[in-house]
C-alpha atoms as a PDB file:
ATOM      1  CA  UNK A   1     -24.252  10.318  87.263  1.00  0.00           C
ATOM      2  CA  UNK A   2     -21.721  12.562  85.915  1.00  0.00           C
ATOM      3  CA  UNK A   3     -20.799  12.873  82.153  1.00  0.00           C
ATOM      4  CA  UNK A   4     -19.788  16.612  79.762  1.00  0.00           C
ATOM      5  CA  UNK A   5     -20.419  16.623  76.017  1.00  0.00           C
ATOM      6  CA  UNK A   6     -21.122  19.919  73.752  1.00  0.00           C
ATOM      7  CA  UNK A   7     -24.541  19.721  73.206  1.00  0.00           C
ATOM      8  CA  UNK A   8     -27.386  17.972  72.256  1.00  0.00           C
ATOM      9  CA  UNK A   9     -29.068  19.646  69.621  1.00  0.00           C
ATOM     10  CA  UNK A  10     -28.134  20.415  65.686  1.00  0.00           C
ATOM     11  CA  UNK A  11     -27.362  17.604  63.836  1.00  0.00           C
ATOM     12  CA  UNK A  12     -25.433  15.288  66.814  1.00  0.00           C
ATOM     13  CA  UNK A  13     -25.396  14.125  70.404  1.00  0.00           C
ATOM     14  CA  UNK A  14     -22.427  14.626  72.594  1.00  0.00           C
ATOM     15  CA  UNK A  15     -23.559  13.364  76.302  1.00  0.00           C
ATOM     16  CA  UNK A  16     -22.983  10.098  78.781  1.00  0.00           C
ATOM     17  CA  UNK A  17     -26.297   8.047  79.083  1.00  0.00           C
ATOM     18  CA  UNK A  18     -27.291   5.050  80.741  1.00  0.00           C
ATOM     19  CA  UNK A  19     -30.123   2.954  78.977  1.00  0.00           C
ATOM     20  CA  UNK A  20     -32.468  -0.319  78.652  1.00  0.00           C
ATOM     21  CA  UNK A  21     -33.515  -1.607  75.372  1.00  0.00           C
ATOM     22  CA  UNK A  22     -37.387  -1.528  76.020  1.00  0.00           C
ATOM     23  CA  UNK A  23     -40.514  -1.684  73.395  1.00  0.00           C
ATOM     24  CA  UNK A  24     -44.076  -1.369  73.788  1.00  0.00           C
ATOM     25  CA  UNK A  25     -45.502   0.907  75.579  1.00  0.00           C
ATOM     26  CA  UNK A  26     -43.885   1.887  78.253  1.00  0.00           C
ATOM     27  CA  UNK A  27     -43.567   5.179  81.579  1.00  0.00           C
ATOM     28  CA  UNK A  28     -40.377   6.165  82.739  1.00  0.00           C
ATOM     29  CA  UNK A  29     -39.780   8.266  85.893  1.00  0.00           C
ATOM     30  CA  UNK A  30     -36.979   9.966  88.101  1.00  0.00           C
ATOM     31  CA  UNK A  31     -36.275  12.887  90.189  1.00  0.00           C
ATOM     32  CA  UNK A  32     -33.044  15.001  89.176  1.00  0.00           C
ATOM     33  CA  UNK A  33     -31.066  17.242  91.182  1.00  0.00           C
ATOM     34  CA  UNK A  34     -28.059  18.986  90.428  1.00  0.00           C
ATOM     35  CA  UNK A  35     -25.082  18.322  92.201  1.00  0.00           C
ATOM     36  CA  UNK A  36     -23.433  21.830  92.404  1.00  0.00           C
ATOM     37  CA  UNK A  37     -23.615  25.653  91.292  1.00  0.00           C
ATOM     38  CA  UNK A  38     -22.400  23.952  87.613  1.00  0.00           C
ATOM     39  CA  UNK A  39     -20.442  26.339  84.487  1.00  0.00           C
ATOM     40  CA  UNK A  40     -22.919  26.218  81.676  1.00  0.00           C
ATOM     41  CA  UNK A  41     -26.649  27.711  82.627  1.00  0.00           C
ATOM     42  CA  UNK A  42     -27.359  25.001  79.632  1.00  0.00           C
ATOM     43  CA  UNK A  43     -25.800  21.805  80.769  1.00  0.00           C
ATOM     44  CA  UNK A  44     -28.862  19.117  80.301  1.00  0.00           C
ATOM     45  CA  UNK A  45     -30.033  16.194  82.151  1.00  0.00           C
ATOM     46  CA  UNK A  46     -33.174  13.777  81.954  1.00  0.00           C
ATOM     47  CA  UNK A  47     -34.840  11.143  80.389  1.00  0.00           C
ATOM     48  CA  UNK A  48     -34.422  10.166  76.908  1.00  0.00           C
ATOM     49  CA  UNK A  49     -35.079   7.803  74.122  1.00  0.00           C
ATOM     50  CA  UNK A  50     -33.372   6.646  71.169  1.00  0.00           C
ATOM     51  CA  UNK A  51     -33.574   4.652  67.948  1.00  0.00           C
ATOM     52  CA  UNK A  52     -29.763   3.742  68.323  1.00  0.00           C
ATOM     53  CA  UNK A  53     -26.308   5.130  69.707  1.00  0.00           C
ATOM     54  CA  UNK A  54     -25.629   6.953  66.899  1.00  0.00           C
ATOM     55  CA  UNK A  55     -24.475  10.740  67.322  1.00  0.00           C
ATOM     56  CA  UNK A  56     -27.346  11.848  65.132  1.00  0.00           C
ATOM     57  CA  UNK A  57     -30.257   9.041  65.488  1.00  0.00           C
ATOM     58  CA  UNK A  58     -33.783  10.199  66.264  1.00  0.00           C
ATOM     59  CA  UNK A  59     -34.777  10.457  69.733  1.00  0.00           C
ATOM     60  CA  UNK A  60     -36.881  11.951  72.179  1.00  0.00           C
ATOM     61  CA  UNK A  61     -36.141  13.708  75.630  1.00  0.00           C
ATOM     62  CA  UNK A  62     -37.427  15.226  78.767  1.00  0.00           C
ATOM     63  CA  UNK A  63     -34.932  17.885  79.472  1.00  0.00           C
ATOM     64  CA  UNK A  64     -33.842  19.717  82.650  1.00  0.00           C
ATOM     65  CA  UNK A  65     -31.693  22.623  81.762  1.00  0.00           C
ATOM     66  CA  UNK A  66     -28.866  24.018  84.742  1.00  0.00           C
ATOM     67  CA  UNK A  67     -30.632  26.877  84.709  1.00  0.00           C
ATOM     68  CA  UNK A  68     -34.484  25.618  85.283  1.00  0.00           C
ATOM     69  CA  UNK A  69     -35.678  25.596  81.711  1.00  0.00           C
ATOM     70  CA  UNK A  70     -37.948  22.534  80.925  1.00  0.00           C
ATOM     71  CA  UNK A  71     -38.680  21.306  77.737  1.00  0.00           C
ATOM     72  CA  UNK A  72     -39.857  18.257  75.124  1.00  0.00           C
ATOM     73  CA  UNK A  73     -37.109  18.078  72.555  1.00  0.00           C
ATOM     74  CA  UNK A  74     -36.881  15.965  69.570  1.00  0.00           C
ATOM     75  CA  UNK A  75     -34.922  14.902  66.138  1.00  0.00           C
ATOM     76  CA  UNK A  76     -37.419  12.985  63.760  1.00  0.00           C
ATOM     77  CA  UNK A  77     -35.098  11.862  61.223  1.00  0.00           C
ATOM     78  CA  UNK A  78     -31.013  10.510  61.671  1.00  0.00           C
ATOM     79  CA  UNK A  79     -28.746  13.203  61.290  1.00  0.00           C
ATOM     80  CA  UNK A  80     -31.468  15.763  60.663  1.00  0.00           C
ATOM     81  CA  UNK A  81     -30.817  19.512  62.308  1.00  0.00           C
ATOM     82  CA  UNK A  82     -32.926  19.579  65.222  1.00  0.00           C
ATOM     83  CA  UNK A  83     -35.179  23.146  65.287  1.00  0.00           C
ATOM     84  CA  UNK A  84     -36.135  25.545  68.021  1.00  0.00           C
ATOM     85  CA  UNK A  85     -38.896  26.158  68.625  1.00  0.00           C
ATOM     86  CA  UNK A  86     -40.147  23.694  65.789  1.00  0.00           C
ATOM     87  CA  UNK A  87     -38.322  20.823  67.883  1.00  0.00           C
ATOM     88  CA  UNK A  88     -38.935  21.405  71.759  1.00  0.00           C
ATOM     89  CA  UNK A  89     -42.648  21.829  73.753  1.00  0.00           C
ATOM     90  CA  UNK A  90     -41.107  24.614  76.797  1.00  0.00           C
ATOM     91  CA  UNK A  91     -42.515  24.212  80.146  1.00  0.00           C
ATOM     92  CA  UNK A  92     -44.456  27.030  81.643  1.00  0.00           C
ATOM     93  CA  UNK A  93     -42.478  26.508  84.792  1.00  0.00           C
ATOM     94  CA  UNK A  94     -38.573  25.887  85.687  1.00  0.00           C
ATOM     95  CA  UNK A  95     -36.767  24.177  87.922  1.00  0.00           C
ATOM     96  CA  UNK A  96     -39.144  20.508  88.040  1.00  0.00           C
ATOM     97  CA  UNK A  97     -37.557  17.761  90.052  1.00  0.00           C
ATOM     98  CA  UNK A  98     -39.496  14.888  88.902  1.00  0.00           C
ATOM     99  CA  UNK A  99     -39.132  14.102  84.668  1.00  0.00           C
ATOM    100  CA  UNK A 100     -41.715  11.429  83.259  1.00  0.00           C
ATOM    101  CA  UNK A 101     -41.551  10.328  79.981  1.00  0.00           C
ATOM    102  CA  UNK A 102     -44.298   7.479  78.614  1.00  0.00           C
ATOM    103  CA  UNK A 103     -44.544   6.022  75.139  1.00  0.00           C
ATOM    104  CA  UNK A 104     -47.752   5.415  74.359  1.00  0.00           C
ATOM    105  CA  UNK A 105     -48.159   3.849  70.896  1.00  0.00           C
ATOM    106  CA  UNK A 106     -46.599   6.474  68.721  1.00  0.00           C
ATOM    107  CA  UNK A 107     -47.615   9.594  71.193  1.00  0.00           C
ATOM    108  CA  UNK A 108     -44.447  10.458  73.779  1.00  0.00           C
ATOM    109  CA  UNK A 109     -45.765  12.140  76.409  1.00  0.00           C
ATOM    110  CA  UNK A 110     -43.964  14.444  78.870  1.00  0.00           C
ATOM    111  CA  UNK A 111     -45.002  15.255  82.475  1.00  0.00           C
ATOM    112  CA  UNK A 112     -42.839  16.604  85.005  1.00  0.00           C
ATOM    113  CA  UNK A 113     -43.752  17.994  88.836  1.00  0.00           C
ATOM    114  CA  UNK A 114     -41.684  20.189  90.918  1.00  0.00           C
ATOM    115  CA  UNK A 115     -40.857  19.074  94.692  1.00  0.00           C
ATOM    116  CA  UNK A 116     -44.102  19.304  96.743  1.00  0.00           C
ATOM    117  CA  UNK A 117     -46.382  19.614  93.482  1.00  0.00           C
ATOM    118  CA  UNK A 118     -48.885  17.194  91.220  1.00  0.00           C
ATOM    119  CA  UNK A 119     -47.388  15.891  88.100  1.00  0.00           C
ATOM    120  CA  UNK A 120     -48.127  17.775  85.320  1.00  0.00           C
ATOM    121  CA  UNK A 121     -48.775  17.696  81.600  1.00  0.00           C
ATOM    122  CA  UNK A 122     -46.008  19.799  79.836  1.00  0.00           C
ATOM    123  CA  UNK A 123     -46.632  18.380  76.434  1.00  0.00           C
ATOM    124  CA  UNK A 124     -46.653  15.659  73.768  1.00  0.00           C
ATOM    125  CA  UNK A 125     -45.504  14.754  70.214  1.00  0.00           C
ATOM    126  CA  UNK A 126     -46.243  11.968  67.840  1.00  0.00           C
ATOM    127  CA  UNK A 127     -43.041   9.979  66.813  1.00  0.00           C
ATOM    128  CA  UNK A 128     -43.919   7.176  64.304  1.00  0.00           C
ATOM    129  CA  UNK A 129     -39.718   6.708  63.641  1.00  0.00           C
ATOM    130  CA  UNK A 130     -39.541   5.643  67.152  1.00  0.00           C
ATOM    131  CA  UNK A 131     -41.958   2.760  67.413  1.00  0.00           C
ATOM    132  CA  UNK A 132     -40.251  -1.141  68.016  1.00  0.00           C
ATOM    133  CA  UNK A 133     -37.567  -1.281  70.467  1.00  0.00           C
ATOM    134  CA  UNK A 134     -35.499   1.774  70.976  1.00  0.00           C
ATOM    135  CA  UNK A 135     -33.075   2.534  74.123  1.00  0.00           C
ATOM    136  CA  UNK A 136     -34.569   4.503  77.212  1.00  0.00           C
ATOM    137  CA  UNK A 137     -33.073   5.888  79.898  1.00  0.00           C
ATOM    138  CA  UNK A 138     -30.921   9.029  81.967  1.00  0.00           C
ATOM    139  CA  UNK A 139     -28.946  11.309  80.268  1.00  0.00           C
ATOM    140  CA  UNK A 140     -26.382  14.263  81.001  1.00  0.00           C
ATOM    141  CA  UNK A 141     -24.951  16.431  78.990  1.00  0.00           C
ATOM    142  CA  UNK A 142     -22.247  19.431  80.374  1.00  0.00           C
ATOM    143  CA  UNK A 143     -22.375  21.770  77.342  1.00  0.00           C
ATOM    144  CA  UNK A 144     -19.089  21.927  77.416  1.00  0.00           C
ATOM    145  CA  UNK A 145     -16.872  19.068  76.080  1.00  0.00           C
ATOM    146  CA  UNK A 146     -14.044  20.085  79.143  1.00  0.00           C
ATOM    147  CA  UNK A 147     -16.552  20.025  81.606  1.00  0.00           C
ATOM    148  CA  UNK A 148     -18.391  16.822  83.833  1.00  0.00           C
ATOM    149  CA  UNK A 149     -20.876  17.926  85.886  1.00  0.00           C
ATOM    150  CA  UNK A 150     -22.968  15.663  87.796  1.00  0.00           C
ATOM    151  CA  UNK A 151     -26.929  14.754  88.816  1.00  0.00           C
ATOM    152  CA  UNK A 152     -28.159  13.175  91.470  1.00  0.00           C
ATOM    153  CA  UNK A 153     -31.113  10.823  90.111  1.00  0.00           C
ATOM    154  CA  UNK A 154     -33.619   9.190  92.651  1.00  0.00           C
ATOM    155  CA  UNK A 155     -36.841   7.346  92.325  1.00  0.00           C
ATOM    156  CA  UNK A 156     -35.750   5.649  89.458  1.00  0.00           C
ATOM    157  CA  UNK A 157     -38.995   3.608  87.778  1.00  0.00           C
ATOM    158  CA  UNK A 158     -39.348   1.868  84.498  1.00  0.00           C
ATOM    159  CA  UNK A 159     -43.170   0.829  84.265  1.00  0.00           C
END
């Protein structure tokens, strides 16, 4: 998958996803690798989901940063500013491969594993906005609107 866009974060969404209208509860899984050395240490891939299409709509995401950095990051209300750290759970490791995100009732949970290791907990937070059916799926994001860069995704599993 390859896609650029100048961020997710603030107040809108600039990234290429690919998605499934799902509702319920619901686990979704995949392992991520990035296809070269890449130009921003923030460029963003993962899991994600979404109330709608819409540059500024709440969501939810598992995030991979280029440079390792794992986190939970949110936006609870359309077109709100998202906050850090008041908007993202950080993982006490870097560099996962695996990203699982699961929906259960209102509760997102996000576990993650790196190659050889048992998934892991890295955190959870309670969306209420994103209940019914919302759109779910891999994401990437180049922090820089100029830029594609690319990510391999494997293991692909929508339970």
């Amino acid at each position: 998958m390859s896609g650029s866009g100048y961020n997710i974060w603030f107040e809108r969404d600039e990234f290429s996803y690919l998605f499934n209208t799902l509702e319920g509860d619901f686990t979704l899984s995949a392992d991520f690798e990035w296809v070269g050395e890449g130009v921003e240490p923030h460029r963003k891939t993962g899991r994600m989901i979404r109330s709608s299409t819409d540059d500024g709509t709440i969501h939810c995401s598992a995030v991979l940063h280029g440079d390792g950095l794992t986190v939970l990051q949110w936006r609870v209300a359309p077109d709100a500013m998202m906050r850090n750290p008041e908007d993202e759970i950080f993982a006490a490791k870097s560099h996962f491969k695996t990203l699982e995100l699961e929906r259960k009732g209102n509760t997102i949970i996000f576990r993650g594993a790196k190659e050889g290791e048992e998934m892991e907990e890295i955190g959870k937070h309670e969306m209420p906005a994103l209940g019914g059916k919302i759109l779910a799926g891999p994401f990437i994001n180049s922090h820089n609107p100029e830029v594609s860069e690319s990510i391999k995704i494997t293991n692909v599993k929508i339970n």
